[in-house]
C-alpha atoms as a PDB file:
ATOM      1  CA  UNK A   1       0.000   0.000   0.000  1.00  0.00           C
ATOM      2  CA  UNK A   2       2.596   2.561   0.943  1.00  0.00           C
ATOM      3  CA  UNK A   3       4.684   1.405  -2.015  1.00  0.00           C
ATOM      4  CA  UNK A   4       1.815   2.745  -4.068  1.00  0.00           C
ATOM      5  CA  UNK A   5       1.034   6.037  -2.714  1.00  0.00           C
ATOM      6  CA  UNK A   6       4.827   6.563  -3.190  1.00  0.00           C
ATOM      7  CA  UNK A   7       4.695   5.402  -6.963  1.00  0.00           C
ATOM      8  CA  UNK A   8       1.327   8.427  -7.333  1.00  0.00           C
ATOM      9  CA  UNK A   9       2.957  10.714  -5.559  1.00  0.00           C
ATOM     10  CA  UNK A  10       5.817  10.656  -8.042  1.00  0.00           C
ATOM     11  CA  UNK A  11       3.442  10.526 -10.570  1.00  0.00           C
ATOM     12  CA  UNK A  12       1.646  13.401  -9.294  1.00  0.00           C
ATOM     13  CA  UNK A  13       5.225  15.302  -8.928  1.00  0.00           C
ATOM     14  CA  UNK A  14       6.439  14.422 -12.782  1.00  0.00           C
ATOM     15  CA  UNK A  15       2.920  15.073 -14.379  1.00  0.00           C
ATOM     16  CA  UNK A  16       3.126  18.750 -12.659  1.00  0.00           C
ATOM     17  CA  UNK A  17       6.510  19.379 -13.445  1.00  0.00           C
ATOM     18  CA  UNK A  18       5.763  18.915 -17.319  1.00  0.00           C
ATOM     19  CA  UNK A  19       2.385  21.429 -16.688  1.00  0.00           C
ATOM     20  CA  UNK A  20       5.019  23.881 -15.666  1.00  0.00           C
ATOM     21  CA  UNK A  21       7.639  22.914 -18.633  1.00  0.00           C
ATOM     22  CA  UNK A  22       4.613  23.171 -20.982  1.00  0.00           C
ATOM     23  CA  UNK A  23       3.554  26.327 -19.563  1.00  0.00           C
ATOM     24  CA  UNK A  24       6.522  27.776 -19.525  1.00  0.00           C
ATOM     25  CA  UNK A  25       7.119  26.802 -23.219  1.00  0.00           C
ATOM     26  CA  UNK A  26       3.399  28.496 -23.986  1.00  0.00           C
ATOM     27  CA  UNK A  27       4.199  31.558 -22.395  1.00  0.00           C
ATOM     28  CA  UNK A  28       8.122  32.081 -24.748  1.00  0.00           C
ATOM     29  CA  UNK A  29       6.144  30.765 -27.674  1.00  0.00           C
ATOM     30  CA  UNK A  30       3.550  34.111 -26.905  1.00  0.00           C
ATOM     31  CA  UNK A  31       6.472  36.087 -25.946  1.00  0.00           C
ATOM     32  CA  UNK A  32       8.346  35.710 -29.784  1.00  0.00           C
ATOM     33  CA  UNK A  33       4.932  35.953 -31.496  1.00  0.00           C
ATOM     34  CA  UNK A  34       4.359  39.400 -29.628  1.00  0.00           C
ATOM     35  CA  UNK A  35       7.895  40.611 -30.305  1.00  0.00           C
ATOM     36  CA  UNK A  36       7.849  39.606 -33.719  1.00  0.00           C
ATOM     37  CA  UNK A  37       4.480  41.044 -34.499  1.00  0.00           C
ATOM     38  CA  UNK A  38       5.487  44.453 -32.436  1.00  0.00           C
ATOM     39  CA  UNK A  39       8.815  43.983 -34.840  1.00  0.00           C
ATOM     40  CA  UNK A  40       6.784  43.900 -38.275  1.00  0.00           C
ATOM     41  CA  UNK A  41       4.507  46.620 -37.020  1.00  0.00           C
ATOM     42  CA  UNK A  42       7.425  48.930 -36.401  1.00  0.00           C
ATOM     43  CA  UNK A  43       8.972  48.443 -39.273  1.00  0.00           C
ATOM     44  CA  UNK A  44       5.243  48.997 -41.394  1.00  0.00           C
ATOM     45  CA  UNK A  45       5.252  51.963 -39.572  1.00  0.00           C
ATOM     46  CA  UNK A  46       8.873  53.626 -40.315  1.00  0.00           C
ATOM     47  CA  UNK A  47       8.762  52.378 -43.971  1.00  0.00           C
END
């Protein structure tokens, strides 16, 4: 029994650990597509 609330809790740990990798690569994706959108939008506007 205790051998198996070990093995979720690890589970649990890992499975929330890649939330937070995949959130983390969300929020960079959102970051570039902001920067490069502010980038072409600032250039459209100097040209």
């Amino acid at each position: 029994m205790m051998m198996m609330m070990m093995m979720m809790m690890m589970m649990m740990m890992l499975m929330m650990v890649m939330m937070m990798m995949m959130m983390m690569m969300m929020m960079m994706m959102m970051m570039m597509m902001m920067m490069m959108t502010g980038v072409q939008i600032a250039i459209t506007h100097f040209k």
